[in-house]
Protein backbone atom coordinates (compact mmCIF):
# COMPACT_ATOMS: atom_id res chain seq x y z
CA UNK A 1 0.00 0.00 0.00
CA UNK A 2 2.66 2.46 0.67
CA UNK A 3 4.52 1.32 -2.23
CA UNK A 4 0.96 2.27 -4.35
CA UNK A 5 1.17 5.19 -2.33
CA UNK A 6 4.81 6.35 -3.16
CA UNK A 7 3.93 6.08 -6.87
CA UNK A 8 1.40 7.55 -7.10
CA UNK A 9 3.01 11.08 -5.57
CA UNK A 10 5.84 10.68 -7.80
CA UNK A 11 3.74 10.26 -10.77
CA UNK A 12 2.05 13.23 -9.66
CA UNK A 13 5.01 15.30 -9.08
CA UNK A 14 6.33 14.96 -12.33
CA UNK A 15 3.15 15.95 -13.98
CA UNK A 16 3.14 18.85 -12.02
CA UNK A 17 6.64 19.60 -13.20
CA UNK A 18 5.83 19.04 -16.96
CA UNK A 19 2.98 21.23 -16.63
CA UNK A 20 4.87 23.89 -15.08
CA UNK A 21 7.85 23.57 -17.33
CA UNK A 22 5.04 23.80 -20.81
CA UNK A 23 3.41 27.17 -18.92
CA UNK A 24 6.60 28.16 -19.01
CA UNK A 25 7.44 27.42 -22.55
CA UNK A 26 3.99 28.91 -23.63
CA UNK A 27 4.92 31.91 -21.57
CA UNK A 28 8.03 32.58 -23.23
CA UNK A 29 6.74 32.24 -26.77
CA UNK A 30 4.31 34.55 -26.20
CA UNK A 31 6.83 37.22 -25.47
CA UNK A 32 6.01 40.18 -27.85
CA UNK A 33 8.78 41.54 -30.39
CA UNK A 34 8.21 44.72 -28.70
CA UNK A 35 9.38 43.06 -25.04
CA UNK A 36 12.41 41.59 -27.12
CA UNK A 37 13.46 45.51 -28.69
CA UNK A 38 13.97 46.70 -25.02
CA UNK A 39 17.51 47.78 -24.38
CA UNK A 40 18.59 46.89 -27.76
CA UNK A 41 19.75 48.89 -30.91
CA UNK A 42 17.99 48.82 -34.34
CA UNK A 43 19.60 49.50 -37.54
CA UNK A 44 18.18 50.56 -40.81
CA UNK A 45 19.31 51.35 -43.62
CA UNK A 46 17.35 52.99 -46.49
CA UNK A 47 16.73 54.34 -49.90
CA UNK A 48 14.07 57.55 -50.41
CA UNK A 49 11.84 59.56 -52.95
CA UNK A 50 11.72 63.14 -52.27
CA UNK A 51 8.36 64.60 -53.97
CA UNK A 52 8.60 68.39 -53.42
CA UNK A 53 5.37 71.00 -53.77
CA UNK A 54 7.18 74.17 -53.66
CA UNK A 55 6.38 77.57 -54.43
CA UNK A 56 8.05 80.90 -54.64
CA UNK A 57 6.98 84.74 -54.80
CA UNK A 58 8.50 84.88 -58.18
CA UNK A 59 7.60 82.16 -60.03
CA UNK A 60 4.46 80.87 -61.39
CA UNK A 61 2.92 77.86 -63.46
CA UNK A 62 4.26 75.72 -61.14
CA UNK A 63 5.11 72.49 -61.53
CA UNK A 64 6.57 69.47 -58.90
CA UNK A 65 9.86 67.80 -58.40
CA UNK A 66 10.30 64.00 -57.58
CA UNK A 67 14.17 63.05 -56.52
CA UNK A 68 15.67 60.45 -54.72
CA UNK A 69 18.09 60.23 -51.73
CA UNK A 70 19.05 57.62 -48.92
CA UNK A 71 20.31 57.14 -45.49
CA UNK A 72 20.90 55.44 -42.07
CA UNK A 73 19.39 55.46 -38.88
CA UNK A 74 19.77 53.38 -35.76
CA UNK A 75 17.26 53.46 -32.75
CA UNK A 76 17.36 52.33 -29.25
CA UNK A 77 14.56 51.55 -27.82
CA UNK A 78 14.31 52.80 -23.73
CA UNK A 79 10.77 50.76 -23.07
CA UNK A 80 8.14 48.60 -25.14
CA UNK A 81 6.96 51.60 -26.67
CA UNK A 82 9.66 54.78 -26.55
CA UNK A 83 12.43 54.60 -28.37
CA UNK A 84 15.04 57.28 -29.92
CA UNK A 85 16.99 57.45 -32.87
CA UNK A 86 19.73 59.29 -35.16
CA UNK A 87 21.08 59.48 -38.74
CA UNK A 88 22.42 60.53 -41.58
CA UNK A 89 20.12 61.55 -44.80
CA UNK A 90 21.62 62.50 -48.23
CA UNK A 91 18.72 64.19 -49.79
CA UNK A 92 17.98 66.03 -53.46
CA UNK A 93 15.14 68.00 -54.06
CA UNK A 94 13.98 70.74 -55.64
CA UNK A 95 11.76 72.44 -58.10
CA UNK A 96 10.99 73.40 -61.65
CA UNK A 97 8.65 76.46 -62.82
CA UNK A 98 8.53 79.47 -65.12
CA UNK A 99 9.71 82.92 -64.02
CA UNK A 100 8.72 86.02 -65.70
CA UNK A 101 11.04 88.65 -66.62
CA UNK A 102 9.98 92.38 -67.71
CA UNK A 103 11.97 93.55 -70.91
CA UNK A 104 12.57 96.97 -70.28
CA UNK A 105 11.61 97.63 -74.19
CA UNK A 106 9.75 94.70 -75.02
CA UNK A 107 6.72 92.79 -73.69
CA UNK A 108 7.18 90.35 -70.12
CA UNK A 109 8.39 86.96 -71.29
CA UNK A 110 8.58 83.75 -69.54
CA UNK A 111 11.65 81.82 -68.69
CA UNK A 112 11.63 78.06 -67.28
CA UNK A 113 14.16 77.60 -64.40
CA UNK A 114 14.92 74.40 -62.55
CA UNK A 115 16.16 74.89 -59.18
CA UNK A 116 17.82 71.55 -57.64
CA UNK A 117 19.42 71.61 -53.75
CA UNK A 118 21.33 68.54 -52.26
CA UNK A 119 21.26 68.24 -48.40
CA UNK A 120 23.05 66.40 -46.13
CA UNK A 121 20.47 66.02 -42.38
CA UNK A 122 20.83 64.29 -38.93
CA UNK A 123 17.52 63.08 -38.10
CA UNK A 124 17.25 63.44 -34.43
CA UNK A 125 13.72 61.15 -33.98
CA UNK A 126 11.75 60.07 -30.84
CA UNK A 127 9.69 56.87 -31.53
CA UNK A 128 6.51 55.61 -30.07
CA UNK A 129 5.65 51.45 -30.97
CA UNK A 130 1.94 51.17 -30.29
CA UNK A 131 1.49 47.65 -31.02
CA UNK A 132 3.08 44.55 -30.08
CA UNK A 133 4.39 42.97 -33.39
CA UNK A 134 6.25 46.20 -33.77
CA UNK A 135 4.89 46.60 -36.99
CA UNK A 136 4.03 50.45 -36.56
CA UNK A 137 5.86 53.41 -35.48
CA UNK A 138 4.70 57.17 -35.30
CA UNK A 139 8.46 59.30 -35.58
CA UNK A 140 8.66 62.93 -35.06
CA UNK A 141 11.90 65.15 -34.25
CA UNK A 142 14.29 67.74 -35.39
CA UNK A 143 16.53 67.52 -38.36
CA UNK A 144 19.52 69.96 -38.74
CA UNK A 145 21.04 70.17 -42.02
CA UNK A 146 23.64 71.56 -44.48
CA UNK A 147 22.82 72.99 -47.89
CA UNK A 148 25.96 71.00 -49.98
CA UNK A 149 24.86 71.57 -53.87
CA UNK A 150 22.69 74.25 -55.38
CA UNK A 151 21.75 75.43 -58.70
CA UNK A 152 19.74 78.48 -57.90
CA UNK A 153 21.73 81.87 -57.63
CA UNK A 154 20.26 83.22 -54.64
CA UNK A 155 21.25 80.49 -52.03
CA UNK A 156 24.64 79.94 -50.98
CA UNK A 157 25.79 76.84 -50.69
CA UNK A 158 27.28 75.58 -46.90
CA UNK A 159 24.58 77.05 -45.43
CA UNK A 160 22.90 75.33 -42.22
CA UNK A 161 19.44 74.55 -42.45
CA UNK A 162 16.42 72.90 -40.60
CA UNK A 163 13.43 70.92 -40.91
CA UNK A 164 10.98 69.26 -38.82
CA UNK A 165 10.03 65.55 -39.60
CA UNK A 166 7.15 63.81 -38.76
CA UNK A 167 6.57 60.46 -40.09
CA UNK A 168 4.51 56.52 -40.19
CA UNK A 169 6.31 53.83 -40.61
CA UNK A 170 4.82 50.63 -41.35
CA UNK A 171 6.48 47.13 -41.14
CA UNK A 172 5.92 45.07 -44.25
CA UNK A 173 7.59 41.82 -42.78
CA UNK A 174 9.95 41.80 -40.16
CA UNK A 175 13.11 42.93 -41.96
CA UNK A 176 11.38 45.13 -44.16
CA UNK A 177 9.35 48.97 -43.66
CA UNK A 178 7.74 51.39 -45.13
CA UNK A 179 7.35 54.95 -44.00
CA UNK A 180 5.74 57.90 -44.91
CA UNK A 181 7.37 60.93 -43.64
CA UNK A 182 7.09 64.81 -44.29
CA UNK A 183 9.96 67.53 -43.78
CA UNK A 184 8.58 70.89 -42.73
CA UNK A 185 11.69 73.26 -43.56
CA UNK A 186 12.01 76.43 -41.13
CA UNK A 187 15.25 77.64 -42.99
CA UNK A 188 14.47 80.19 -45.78
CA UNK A 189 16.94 79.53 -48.14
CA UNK A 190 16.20 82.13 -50.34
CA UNK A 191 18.60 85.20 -49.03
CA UNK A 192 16.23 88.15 -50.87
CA UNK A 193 13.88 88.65 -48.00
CA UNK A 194 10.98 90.28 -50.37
CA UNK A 195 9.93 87.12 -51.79
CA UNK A 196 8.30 84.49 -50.35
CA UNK A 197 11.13 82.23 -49.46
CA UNK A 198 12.00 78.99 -50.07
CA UNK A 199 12.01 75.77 -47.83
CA UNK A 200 12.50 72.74 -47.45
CA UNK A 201 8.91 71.41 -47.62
CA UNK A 202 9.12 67.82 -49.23
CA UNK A 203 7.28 64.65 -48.62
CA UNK A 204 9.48 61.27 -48.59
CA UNK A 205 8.59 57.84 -49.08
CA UNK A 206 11.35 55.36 -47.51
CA UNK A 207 11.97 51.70 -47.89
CA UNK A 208 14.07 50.91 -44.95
CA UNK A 209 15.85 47.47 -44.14
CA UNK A 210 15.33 46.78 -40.57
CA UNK A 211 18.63 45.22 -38.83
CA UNK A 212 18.60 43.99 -34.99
């Protein structure tokens, strides 16, 4: 009888321990990739298209620009769902319209200019993950800048410059995201003061590759 008795406790001890050690198991699979992203750095790589809706005081019919650019950023994430990060952006942009010119003894005639401006920015983003699989991300920060390459006569090139980002990124598979982001220059680049000005106001569409 005690024998009976003996067995049957041991049999039901290790039940009890296979149970507890599949909770576990279950437990740890269930661990979300945002858990996993705490205290780690992300890095990601990407390639850009700059579409750019600008408009100055002397220029008119309009039309948009659509150039391309890359860059790097790497994020480190403090909590599930805060995270920071910093880059480098190589960006061209810029814009194409008609300017019209008064001929002192002649009738106004149009001229078609194309500006272009190459920029090299360090994104400076803070990062909220709302959901669990990681797979979206609302970015906004501060992007400081220098003005490298320009074509149009009025801006010198060297200059520093800034823009404001704010972007969504979406994850298309774990390696792989999309994001949608708009640059809201507050440099003028334009040095004559009675027109408009000029900025930086571009949206970009980036296809990052996401490396842990």
């Amino acid at each position: 009888m005690n024998r009976i008795i003996l067995l049957v406790l041991m049999l039901t001890t290790m039940s009890a321990r296979q149970a507890s050690a599949q909770a576990t198991a279950q437990t740890t699979a269930q661990t979300t990739a945002q858990e996993e992203a705490v205290g780690h750095f992300t890095y990601c790589p990407y390639v850009a298209i700059f579409y750019s809706p600008y408009s100055t005081g002397n220029m008119s019919a309009l039309t948009t620009r659509v150039q391309a650019g890359f860059g790097f950023e790497t994020e480190y994430r403090f909590t599930k769902v805060i995270g920071i990060s910093a880059g480098l952006e190589l960006a061209n942009f810029g814009v194409k319209g008609n300017s019209v010119l008064n001929d002192r003894y002649g009738p106004a005639f149009s001229v078609e200019k194309e500006y272009k401006m190459k920029t090299l920015g360090l994104p400076l983003m803070l990062n909220l993950h709302p959901l669990a699989s990681n797979r979206l991300s609302l970015r906004a920060g501060l992007q400081p800048g220098w003005l490298l390459q320009t074509s149009y006569d009025n801006i010198s090139s060297g200059s520093m410059c800034f823009a404001i980002p704010v972007g969504v990124a979406v994850g298309l598979s774990d390696r792989v995201a999309l994001e949608l982001r708009a640059h809201i220059g507050t440099t003028n680049f334009e040095e004559n003061e009675r027109n408009s000005g000029l900025y930086q106001r571009t949206l970009a569409l980036h296809l990052t590759y996401v490396i842990n």
